[in-house]
C-alpha atoms as a PDB file:
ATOM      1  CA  UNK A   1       0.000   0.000   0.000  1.00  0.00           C
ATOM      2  CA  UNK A   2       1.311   3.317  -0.728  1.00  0.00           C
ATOM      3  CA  UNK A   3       2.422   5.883   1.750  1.00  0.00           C
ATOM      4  CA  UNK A   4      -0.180   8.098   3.089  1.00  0.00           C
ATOM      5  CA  UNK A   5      -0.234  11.701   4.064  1.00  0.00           C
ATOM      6  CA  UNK A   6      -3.303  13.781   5.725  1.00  0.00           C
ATOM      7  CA  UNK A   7      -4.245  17.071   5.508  1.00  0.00           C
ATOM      8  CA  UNK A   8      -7.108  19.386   6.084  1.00  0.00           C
ATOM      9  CA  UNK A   9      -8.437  21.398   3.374  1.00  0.00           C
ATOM     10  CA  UNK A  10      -8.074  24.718   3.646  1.00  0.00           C
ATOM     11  CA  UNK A  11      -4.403  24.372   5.792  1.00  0.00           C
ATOM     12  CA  UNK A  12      -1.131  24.956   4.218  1.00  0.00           C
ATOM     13  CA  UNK A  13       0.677  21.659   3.522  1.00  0.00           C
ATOM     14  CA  UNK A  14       4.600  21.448   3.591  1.00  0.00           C
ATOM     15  CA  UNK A  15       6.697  18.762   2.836  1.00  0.00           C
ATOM     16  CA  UNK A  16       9.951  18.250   3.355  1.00  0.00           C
ATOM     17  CA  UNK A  17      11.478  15.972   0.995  1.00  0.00           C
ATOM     18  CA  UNK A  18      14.653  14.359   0.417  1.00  0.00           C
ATOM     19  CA  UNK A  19      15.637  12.553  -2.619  1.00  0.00           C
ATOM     20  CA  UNK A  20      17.845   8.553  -2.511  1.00  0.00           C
ATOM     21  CA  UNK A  21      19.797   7.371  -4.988  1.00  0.00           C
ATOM     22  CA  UNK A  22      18.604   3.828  -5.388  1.00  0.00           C
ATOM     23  CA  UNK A  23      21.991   1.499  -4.212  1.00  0.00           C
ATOM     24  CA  UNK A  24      22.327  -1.990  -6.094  1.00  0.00           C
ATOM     25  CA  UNK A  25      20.520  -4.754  -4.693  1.00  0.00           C
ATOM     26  CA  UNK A  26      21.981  -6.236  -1.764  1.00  0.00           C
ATOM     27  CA  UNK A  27      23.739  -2.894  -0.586  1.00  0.00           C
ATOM     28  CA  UNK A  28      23.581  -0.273   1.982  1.00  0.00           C
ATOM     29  CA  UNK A  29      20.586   2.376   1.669  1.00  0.00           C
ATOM     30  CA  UNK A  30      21.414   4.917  -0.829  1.00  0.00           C
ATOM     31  CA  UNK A  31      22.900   8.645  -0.476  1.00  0.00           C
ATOM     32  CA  UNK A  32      21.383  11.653  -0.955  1.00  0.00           C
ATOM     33  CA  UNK A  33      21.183  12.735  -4.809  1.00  0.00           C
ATOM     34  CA  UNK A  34      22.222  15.739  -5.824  1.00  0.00           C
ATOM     35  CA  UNK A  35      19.533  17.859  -6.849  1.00  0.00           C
ATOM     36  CA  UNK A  36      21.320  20.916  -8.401  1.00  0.00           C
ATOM     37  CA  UNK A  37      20.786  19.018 -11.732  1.00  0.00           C
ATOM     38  CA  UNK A  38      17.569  18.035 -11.722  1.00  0.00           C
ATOM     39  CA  UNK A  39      14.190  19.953 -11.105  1.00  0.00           C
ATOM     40  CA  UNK A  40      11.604  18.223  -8.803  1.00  0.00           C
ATOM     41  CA  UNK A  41       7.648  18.571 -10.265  1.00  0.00           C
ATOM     42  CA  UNK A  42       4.232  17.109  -7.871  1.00  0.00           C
ATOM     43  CA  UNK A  43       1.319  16.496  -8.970  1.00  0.00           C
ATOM     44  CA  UNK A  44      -1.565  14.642  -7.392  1.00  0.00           C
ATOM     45  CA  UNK A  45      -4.367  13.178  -9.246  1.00  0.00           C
ATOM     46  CA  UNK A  46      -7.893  13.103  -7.046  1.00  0.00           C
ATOM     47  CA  UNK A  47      -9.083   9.390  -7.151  1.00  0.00           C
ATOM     48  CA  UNK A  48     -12.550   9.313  -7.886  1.00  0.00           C
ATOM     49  CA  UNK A  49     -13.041  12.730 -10.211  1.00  0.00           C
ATOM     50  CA  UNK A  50      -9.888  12.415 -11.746  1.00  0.00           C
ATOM     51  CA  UNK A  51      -8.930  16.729 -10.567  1.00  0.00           C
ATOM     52  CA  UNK A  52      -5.318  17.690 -11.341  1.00  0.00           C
ATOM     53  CA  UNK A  53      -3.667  19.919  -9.217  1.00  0.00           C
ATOM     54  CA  UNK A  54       0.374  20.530  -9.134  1.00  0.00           C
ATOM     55  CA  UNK A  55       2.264  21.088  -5.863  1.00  0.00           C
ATOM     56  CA  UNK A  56       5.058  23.721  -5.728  1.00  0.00           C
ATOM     57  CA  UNK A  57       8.032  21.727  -5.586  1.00  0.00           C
ATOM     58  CA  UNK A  58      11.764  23.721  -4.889  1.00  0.00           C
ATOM     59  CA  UNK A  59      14.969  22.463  -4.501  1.00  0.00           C
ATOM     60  CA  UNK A  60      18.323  25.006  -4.507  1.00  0.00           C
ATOM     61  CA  UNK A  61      21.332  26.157  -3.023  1.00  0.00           C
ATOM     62  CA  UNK A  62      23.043  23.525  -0.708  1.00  0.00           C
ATOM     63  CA  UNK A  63      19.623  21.858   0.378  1.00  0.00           C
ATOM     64  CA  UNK A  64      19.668  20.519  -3.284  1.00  0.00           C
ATOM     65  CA  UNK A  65      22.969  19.164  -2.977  1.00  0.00           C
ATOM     66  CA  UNK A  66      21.941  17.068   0.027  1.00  0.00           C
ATOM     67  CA  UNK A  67      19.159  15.787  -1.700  1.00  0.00           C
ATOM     68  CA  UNK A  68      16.531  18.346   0.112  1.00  0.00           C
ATOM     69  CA  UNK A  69      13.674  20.018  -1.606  1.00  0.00           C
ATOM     70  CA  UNK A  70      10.009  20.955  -0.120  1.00  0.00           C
ATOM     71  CA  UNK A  71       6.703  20.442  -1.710  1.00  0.00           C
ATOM     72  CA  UNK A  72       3.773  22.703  -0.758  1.00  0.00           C
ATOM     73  CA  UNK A  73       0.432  24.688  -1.697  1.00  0.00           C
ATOM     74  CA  UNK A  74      -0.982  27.664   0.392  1.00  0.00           C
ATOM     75  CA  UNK A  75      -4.013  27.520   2.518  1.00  0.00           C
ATOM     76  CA  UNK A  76      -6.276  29.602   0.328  1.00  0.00           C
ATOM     77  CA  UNK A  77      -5.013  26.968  -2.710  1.00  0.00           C
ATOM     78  CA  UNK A  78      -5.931  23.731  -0.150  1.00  0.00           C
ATOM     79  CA  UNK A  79      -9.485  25.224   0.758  1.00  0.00           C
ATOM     80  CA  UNK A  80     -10.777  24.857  -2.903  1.00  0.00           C
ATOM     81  CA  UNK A  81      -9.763  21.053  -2.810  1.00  0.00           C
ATOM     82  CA  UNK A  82     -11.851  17.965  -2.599  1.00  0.00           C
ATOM     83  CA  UNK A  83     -11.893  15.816   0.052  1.00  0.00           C
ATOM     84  CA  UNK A  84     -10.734  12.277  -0.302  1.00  0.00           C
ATOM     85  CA  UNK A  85      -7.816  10.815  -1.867  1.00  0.00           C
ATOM     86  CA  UNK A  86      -5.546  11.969  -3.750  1.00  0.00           C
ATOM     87  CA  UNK A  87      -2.586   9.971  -5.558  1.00  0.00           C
ATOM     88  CA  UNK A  88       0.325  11.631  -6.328  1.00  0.00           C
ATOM     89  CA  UNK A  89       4.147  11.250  -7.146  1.00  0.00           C
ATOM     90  CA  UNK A  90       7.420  12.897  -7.970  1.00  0.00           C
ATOM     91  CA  UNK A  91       8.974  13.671 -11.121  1.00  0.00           C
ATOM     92  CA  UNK A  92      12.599  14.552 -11.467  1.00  0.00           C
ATOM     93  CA  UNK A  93      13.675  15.887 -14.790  1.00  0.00           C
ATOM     94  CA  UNK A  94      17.642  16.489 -15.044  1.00  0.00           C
ATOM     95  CA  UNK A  95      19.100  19.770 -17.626  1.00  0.00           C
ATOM     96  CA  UNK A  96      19.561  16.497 -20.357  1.00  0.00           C
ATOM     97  CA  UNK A  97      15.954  15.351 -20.566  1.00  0.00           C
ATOM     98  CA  UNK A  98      16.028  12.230 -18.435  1.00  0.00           C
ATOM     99  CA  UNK A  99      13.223  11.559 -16.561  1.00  0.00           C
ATOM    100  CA  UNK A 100      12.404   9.375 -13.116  1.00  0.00           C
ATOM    101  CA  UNK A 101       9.593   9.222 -10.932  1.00  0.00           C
ATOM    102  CA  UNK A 102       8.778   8.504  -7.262  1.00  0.00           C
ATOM    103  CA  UNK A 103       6.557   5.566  -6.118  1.00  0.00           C
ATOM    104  CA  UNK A 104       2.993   6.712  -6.038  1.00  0.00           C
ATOM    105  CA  UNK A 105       1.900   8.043  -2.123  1.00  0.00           C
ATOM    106  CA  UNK A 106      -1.303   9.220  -1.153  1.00  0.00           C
ATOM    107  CA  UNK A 107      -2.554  12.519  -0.133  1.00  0.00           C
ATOM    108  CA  UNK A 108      -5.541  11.884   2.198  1.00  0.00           C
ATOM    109  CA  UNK A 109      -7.754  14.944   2.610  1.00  0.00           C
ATOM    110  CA  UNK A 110      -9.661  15.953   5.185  1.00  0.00           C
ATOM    111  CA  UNK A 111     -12.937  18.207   5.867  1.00  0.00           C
ATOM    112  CA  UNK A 112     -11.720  21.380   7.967  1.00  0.00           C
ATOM    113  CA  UNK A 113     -14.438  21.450  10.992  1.00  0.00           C
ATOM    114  CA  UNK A 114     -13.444  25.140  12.045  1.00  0.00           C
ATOM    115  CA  UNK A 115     -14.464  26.598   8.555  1.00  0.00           C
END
């Protein structure tokens, strides 16, 4: 099952990622990957009405050397969201074209009672 993350709609979400290089079967967990080369992109996919919606993803300076980059979307962009689930993944794009993407995780959102 993938990994699941809740949130209320209408709060700001912030994640802080960091990015593995995959090591070869059989050996100890990866390092960090360098991020200064690539550029990290979200976007979750709302499982029953099929609703796009792109996270801001950023990544520079010496937190994207160590692998470090944040995903997030303001509160007044979370309050216009459905409830329910969302799937979503990461794509990482480096300056020569190549492409690779996260495992799919889910973005589990939940009605705001104080609004």
């Amino acid at each position: 099952m993938p990994d699941r993350i809740y949130t209320k709609r209408g709060d700001s979400l912030a994640l802080d990622c960091t990015a593995w290089l995959t090591p070869p079967k059989g050996a100890e967990p990866g390092m960090p990957r360098d991020l200064t080369a690539w550029t990290p992109e979200c976007q979750m996919r709302h499982e029953r009405t099929g609703a796009r919606i792109s996270l801001r993803a950023t990544a520079s300076g010496t937190k994207a050397a160590r692998g470090r980059f944040a995903l997030s979307a303001r509160a007044t962009e979370t309050q216009a969201w459905p409830t329910g689930c969302w799937r979503a993944d990461i794509q990482f794009t480096d300056r020569g074209g190549a492409v690779t993407s996260t495992e799919t995780f889910i973005i589990h959102v939940l009605e705001d009672i104080t609004r």
